[in-house]
N, C-alpha and C. Protein backbone atom coordinates (compact mmCIF):
# COMPACT_ATOMS: atom_id res chain seq x y z
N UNK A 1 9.92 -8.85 27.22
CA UNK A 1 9.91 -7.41 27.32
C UNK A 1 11.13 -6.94 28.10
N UNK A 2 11.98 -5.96 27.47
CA UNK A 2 13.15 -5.51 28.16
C UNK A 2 12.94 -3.73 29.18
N UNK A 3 12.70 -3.96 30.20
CA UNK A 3 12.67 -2.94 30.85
C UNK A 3 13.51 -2.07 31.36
N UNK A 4 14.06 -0.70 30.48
CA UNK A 4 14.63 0.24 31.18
C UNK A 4 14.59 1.26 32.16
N UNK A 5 15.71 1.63 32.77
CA UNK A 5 15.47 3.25 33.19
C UNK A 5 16.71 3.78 33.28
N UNK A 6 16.43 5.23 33.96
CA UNK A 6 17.68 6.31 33.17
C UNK A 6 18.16 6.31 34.63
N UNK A 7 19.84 6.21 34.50
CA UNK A 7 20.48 6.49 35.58
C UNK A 7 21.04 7.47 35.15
N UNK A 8 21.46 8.90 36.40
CA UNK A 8 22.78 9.35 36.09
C UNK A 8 23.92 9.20 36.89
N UNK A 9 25.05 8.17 36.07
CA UNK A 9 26.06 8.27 36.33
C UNK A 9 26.96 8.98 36.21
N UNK A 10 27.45 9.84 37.00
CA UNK A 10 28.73 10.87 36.84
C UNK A 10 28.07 11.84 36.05
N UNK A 11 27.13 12.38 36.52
CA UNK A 11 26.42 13.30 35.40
C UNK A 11 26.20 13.16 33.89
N UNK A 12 26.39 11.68 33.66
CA UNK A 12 26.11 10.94 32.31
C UNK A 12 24.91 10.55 32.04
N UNK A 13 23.48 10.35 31.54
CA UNK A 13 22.47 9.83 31.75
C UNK A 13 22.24 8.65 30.66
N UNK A 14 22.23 7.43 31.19
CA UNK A 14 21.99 6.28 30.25
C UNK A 14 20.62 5.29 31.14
N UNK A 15 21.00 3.98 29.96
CA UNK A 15 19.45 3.82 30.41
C UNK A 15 19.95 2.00 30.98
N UNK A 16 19.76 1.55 31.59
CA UNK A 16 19.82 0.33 32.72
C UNK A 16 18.74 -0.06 33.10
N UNK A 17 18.61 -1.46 32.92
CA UNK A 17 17.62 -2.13 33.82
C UNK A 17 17.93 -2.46 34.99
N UNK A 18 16.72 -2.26 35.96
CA UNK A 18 17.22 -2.52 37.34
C UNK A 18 16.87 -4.41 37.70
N UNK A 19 18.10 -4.58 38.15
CA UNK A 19 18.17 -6.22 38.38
C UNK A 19 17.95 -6.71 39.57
N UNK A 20 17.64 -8.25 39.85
CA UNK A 20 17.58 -8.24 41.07
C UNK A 20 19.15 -8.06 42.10
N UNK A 21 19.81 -8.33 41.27
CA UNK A 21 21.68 -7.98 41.91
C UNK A 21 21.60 -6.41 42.22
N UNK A 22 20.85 -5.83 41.43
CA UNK A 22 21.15 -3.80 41.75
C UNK A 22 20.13 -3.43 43.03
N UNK A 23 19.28 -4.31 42.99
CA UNK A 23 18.38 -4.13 44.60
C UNK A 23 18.40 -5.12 45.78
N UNK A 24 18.88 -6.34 45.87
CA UNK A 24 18.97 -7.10 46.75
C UNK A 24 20.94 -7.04 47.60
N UNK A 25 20.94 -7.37 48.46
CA UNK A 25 22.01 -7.25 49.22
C UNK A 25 22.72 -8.62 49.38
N UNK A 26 21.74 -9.83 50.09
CA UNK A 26 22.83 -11.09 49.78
C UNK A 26 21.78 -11.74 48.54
N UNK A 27 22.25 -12.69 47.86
CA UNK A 27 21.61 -13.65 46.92
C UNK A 27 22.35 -14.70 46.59
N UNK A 28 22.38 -16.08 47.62
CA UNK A 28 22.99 -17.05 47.33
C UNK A 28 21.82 -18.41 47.83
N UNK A 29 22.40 -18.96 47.51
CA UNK A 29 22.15 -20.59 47.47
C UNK A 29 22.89 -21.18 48.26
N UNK A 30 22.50 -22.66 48.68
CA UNK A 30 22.73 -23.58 49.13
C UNK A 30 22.64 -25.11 49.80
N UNK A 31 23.20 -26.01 50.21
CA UNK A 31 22.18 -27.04 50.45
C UNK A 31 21.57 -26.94 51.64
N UNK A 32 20.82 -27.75 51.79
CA UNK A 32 19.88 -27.73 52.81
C UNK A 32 19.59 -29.48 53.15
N UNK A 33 20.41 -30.16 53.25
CA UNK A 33 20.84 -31.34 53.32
C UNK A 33 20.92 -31.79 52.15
N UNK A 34 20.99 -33.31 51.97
CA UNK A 34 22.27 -33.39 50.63
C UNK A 34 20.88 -33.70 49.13
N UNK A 35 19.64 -33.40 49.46
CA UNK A 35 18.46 -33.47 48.42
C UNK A 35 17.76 -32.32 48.10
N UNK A 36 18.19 -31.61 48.94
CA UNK A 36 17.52 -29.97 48.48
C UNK A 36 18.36 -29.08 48.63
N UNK A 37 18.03 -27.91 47.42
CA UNK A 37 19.11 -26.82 47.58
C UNK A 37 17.93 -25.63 48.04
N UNK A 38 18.31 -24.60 48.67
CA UNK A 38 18.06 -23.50 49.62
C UNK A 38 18.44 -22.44 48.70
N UNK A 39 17.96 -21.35 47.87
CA UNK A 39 17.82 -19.97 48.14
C UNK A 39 17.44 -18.66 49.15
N UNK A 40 18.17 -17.85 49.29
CA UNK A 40 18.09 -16.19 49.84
C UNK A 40 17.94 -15.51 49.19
N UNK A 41 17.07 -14.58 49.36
CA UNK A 41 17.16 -13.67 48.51
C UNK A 41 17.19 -12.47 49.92
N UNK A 42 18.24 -11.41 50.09
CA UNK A 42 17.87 -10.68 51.49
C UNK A 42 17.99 -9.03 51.01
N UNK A 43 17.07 -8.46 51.63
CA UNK A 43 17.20 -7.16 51.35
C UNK A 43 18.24 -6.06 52.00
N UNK A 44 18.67 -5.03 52.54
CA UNK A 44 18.70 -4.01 53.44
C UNK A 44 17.82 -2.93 53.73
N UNK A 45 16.89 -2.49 52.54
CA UNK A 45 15.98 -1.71 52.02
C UNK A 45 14.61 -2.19 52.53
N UNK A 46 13.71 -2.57 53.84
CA UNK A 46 12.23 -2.56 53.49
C UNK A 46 11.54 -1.91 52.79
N UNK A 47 11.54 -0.53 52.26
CA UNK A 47 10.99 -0.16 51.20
C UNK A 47 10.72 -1.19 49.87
N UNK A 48 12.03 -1.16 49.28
CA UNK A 48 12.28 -2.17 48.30
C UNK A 48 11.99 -3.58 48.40
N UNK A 49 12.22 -4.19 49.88
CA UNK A 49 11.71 -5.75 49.35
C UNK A 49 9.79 -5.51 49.99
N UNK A 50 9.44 -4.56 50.24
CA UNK A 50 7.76 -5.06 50.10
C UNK A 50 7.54 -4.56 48.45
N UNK A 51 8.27 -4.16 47.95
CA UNK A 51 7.93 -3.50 46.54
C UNK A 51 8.42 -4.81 45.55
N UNK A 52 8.77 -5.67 46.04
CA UNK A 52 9.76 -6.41 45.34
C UNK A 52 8.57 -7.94 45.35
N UNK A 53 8.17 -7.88 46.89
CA UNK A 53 7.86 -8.95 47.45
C UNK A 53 5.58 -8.78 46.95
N UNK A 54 5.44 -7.45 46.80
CA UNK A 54 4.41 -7.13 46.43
C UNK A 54 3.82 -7.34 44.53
N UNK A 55 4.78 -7.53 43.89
CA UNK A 55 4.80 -7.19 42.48
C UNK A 55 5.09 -9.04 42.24
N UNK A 56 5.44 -10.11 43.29
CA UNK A 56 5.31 -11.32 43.47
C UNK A 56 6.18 -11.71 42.02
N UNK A 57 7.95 -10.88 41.78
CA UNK A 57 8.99 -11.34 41.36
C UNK A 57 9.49 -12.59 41.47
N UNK A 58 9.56 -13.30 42.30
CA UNK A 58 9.91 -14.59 42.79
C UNK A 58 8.56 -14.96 42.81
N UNK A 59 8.72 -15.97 41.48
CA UNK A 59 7.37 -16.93 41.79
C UNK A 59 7.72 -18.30 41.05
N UNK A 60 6.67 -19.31 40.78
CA UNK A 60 6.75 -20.23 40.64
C UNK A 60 7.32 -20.54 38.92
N UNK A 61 6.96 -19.60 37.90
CA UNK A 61 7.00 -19.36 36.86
C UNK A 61 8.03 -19.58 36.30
N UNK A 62 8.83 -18.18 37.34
CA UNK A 62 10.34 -17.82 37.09
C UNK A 62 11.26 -18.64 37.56
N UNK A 63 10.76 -19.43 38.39
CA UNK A 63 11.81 -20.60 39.10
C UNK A 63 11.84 -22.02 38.04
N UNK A 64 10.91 -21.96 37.63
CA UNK A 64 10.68 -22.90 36.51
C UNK A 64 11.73 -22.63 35.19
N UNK A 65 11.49 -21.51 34.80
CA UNK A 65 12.08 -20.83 33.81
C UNK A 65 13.55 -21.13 33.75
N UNK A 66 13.90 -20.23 34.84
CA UNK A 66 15.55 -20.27 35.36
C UNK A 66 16.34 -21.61 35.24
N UNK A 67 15.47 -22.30 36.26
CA UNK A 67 16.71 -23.53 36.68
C UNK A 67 15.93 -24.53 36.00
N UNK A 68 14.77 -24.63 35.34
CA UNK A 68 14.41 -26.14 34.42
C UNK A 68 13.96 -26.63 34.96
N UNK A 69 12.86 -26.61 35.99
CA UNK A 69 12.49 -27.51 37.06
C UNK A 69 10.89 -27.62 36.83
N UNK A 70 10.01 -28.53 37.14
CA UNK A 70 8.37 -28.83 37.11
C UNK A 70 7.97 -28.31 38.68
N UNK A 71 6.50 -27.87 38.58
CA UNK A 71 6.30 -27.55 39.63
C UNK A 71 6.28 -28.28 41.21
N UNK A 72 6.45 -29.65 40.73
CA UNK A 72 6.46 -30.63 41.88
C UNK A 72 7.98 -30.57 42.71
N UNK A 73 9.14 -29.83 41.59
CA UNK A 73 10.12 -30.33 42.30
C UNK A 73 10.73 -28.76 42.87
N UNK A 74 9.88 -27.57 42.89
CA UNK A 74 9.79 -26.50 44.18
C UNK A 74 8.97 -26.61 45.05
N UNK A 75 9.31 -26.88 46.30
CA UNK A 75 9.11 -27.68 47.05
C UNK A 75 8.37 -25.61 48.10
N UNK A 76 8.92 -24.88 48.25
CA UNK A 76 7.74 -23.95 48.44
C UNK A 76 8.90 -22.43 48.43
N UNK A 77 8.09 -21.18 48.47
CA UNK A 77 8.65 -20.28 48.13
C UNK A 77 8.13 -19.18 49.67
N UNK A 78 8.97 -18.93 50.23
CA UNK A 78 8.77 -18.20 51.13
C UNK A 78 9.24 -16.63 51.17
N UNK A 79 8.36 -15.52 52.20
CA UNK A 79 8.08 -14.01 52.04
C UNK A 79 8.60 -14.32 54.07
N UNK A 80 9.75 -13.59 54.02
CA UNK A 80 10.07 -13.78 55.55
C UNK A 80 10.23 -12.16 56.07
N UNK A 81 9.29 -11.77 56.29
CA UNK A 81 8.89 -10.64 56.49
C UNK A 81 10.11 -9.97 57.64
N UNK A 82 10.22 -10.34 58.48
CA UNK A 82 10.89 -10.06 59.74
C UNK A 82 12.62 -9.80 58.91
N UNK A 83 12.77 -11.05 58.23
CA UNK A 83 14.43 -10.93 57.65
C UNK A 83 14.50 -10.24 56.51
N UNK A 84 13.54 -8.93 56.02
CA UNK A 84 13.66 -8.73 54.35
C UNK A 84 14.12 -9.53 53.26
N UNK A 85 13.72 -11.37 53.54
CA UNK A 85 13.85 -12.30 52.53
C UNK A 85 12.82 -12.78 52.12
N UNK A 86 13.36 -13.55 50.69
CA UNK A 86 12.81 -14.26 50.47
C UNK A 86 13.43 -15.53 49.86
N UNK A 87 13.30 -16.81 50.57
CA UNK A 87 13.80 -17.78 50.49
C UNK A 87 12.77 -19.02 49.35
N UNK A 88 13.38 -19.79 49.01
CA UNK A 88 12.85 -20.78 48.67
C UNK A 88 14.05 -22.23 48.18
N UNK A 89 12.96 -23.08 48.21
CA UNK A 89 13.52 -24.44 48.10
C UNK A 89 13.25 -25.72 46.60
N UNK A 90 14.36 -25.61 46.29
CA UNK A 90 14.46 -27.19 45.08
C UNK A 90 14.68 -28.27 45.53
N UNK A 91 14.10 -29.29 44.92
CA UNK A 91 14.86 -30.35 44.74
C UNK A 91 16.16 -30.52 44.00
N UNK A 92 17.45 -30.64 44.15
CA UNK A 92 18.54 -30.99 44.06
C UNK A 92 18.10 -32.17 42.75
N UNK A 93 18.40 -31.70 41.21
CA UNK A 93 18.49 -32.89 40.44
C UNK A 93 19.55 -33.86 40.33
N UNK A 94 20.74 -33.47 41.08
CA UNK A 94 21.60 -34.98 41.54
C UNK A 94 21.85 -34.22 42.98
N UNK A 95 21.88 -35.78 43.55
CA UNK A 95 21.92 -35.73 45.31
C UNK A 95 23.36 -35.34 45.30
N UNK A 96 23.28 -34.07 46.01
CA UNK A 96 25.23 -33.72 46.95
C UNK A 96 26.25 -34.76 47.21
N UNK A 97 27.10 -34.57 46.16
CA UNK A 97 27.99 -35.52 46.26
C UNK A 97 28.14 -37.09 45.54
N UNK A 98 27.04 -37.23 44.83
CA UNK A 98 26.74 -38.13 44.03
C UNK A 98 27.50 -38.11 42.43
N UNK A 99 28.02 -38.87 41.84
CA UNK A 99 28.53 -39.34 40.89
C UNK A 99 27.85 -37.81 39.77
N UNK A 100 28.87 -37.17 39.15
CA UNK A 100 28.06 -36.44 37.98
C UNK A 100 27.43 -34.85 39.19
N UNK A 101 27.82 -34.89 40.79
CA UNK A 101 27.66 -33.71 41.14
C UNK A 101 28.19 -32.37 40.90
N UNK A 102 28.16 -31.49 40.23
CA UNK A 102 29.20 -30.76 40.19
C UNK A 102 29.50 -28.94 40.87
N UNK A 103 28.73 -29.28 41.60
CA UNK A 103 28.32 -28.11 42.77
C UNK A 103 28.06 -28.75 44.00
N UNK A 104 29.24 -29.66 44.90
CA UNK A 104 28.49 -30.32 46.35
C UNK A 104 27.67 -29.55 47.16
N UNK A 105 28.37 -27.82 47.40
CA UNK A 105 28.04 -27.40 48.24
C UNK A 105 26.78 -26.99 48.12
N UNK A 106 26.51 -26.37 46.54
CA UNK A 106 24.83 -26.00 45.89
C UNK A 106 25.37 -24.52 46.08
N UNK A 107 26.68 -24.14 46.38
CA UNK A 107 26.74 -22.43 46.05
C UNK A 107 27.07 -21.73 45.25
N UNK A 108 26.48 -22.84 44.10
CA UNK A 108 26.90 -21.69 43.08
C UNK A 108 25.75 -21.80 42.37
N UNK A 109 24.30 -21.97 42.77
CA UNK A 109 23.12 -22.24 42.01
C UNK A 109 22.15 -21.13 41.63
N UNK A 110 22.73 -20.17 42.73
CA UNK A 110 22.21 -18.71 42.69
C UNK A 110 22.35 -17.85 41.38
N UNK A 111 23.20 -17.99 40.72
CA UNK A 111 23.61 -16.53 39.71
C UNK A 111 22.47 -16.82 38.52
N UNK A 112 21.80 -17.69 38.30
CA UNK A 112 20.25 -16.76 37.55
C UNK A 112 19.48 -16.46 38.13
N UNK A 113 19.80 -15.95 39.19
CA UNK A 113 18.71 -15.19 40.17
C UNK A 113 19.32 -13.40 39.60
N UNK A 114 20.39 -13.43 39.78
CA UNK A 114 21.17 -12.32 39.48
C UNK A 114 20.65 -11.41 38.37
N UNK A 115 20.30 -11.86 37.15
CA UNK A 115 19.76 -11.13 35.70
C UNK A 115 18.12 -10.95 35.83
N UNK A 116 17.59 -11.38 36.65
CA UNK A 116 15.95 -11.20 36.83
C UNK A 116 15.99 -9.82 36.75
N UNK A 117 14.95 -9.42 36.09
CA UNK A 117 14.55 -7.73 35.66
C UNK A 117 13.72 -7.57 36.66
N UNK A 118 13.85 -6.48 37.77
CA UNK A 118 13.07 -6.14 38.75
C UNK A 118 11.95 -4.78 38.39
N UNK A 119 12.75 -3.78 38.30
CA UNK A 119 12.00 -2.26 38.37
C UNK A 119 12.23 -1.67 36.88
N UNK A 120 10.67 -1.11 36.22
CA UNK A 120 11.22 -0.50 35.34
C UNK A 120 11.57 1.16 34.93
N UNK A 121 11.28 1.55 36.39
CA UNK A 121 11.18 3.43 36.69
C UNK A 121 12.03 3.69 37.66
N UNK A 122 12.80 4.11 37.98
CA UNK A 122 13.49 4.74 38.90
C UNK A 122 12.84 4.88 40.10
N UNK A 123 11.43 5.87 40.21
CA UNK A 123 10.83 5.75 40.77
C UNK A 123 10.09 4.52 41.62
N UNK A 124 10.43 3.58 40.86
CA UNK A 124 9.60 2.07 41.41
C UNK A 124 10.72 2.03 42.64
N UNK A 125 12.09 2.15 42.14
CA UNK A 125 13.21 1.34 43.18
C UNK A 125 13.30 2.43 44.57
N UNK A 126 12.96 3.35 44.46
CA UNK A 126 12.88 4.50 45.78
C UNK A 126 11.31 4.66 46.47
């Protein structure tokens, strides 16, 4: 299902889905020693990440989906209330730095987090 809504840009009105890149502030990855990689997901907006964090966007499903992984090898998905994040953790399918690695650092594991369809009303994102 493709979810729109109407922006106006420059007094232009078209129709955009809101992503998780158009509502979140940082969204990267990384390792977390050399067998697991580390996601952020961080807000600026509390409005938006209990709306975000309430509608349970980040879940086990979509992490599956995204990066190809079984449920044994997300290791857990965290709601960090205090930091407007939400973090979670993989298993690394080749260990950092290992023969055939081709991301040591794990920072570039983030960008299908980026196209996730968040809000489909204008109203949802305010």
């Amino acid at each position: 299902m493709v979810t729109l809504v109407w922006l106006n840009i420059k007094g232009e009105w078209i129709q955009k889905m809101v992503k998780l890149k158009d509502v979140a502030d940082i969204i990267r990855s990384k390792n977390a020693g050399p067998y697991i990689l580390t996601f952020d997901i961080i807000f600026a907006d509390a409005n938006i990440y209990k709306k975000v964090k309430r509608k349970k966007i980040i879940n086990k499903e979509l992490i599956k989906k995204l990066y190809h992984v079984s449920n044994k090898d997300i290791l857990d998905i965290i709601y960090f209330d205090v930091a407007l994040a939400i973090k979670f953790n993989l298993k690394r399918p080749i260990y950092s730095g290992s023969f055939g690695d081709r991301d040591i650092y794990g920072a570039q594991q983030h960008s299908p987090l980026l196209e996730v369809n968040v809000f489909g009303k204008p109203e949802e994102v305010n």
